[in-house]
Protein backbone atom coordinates (compact mmCIF):
# COMPACT_ATOMS: atom_id res chain seq x y z
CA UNK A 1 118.75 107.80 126.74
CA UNK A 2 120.70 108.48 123.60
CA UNK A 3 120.28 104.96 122.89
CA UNK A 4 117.09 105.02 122.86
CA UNK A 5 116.96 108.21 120.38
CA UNK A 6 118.95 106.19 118.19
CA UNK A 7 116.77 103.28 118.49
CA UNK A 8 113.75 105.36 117.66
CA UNK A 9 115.33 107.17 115.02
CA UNK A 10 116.14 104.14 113.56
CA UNK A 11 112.83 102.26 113.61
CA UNK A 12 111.31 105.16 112.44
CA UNK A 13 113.92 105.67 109.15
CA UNK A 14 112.57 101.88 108.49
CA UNK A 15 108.82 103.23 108.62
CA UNK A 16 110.16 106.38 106.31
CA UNK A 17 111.69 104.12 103.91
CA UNK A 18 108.85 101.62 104.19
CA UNK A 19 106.20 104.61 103.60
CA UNK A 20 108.16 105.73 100.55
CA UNK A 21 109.03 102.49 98.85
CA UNK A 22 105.29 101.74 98.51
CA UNK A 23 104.30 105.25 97.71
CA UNK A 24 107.02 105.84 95.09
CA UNK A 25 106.81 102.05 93.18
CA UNK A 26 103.92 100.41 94.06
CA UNK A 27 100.87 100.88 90.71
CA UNK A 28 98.06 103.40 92.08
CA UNK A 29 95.24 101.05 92.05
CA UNK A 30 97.16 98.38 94.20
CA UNK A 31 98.06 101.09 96.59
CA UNK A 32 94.08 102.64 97.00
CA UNK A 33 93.16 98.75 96.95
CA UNK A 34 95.00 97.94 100.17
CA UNK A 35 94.12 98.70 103.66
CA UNK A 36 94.67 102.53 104.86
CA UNK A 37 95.84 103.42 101.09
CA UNK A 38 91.80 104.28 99.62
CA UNK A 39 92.93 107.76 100.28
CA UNK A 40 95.79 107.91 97.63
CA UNK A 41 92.32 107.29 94.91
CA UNK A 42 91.22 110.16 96.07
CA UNK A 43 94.26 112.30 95.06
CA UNK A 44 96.60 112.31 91.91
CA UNK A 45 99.97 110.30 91.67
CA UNK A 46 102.27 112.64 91.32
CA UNK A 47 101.61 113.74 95.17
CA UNK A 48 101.14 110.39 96.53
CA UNK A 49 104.54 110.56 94.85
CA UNK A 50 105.75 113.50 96.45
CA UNK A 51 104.63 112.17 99.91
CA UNK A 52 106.78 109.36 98.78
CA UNK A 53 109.87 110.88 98.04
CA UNK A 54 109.80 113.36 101.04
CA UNK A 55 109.50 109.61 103.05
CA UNK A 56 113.11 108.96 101.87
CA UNK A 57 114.46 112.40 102.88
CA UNK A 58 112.59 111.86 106.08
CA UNK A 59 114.41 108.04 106.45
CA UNK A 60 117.86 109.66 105.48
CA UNK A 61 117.27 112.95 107.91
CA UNK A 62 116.80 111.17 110.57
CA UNK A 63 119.60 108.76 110.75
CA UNK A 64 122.41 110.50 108.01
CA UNK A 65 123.61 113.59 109.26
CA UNK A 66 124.08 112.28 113.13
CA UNK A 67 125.77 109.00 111.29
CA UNK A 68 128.01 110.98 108.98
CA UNK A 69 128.84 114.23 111.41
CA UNK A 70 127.54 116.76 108.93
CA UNK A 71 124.55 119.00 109.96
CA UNK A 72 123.51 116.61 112.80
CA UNK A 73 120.51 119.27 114.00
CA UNK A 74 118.92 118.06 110.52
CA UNK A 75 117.91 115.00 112.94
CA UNK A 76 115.24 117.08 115.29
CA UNK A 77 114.15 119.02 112.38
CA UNK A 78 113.66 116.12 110.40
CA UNK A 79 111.26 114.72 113.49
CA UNK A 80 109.64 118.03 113.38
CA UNK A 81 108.46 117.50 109.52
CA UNK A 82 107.86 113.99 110.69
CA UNK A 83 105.50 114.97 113.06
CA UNK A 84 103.52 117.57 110.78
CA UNK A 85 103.23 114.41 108.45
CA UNK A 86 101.74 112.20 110.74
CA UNK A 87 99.48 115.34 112.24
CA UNK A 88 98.28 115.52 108.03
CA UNK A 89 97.66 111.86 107.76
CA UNK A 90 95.88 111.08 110.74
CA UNK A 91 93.34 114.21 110.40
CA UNK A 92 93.31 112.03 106.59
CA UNK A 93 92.63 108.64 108.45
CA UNK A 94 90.16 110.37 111.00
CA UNK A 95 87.91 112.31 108.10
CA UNK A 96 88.22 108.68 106.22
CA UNK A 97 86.64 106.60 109.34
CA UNK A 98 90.29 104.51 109.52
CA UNK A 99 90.70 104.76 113.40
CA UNK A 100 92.77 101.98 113.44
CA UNK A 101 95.85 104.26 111.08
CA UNK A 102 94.63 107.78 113.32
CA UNK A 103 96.19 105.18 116.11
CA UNK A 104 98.95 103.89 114.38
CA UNK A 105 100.11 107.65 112.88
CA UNK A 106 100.03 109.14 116.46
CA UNK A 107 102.25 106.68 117.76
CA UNK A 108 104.41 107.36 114.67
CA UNK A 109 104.05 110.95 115.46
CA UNK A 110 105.10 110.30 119.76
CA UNK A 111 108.45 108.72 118.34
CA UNK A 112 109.03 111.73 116.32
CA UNK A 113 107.84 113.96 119.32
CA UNK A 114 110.57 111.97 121.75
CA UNK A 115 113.48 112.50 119.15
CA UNK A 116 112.39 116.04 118.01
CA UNK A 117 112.54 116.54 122.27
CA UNK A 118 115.74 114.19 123.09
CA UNK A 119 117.88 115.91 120.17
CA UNK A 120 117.04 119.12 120.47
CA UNK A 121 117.03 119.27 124.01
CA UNK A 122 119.42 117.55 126.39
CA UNK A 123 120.92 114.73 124.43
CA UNK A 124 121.46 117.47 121.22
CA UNK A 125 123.97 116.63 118.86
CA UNK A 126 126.06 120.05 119.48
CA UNK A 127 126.43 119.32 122.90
C-alpha cells in the first residue's frame, strides 16, 4: 500500500505541476480559448495566477517533504488543500455545464482523498 501512496502522490505532483505550468505561463486568451479553461475569462489573471502558483506548492507538498525527511505530514495536508481545490473547481465545471472536467476533478479529488487517508492514517509518515 505505501507504494501505491507514492504512486498516487506522484501522478498527482505531475497533474499539480501540469495545472500550474499552464496557469502561470500560458497568455490568458489561449488559456479561456482551450477546452475546460473558458472559466479563467471569466476571472482576472492575477488569480488564475494564484491558482497557478499554489499548483506548484501543491506538486512539491506532495512529493518533497516525504522525499527529503523534513515535515513529511505536509504530504496529507497537502492532499487535504488538494481536495478543497478540486471540490472549488468542479462546483466551477458543474455551474459552467463542463461535466466531462466535474468527472475528471473528482477523480483528481479520490487520489487526494486515498493519500490524505493512507498518510494520515495507517501508512503515516511518523509511524
Amino acid at each position: 500500500m505505501n507504494l501505491a501512496l507514492w504512486i498516487a502522490a506522484g501522478l498527482l505532483a505531475v497533474v499539480a505541476l501540469g495545472g500550474g505550468f499552464t496557469k502561470m505561463f500560458v497568455p490568458a486568451e489561449k488559456l479561456a480559448a482551450s477546452p475546460g479553461g473558458g472559466w479563467t475569462g471569466d476571472i482576472g489573471a492575477g488569480f488564475v495566477k494564484t491558482l497557478g502558483a499554489l499548483e506548484f506548492l501543491a506538486a512539491a507538498g506532495l512529493v518533497l517533504p516525504a522525499v527529503l525527511g523534513i515535515a513529511p505530514v505536509l504530504v496529507p495536508v497537502t492532499a487535504l488543500c488538494w481536495i478543497l481545490l478540486m471540490i472549488g473547481a468542479a462546483i466551477t465545471h458543474g455551474r459552467r455545464g463542463e461535466p466531462a472536467f466535474v468527472v475528471v476533478n473528482l477523480v483528481y479529488l479520490a487520489v487526494a482523498v486515498f493519500i490524505a487517508w493512507g498518510r494520515f492514517g495507517p501508512w503515516s509518515f511518523t509511524g
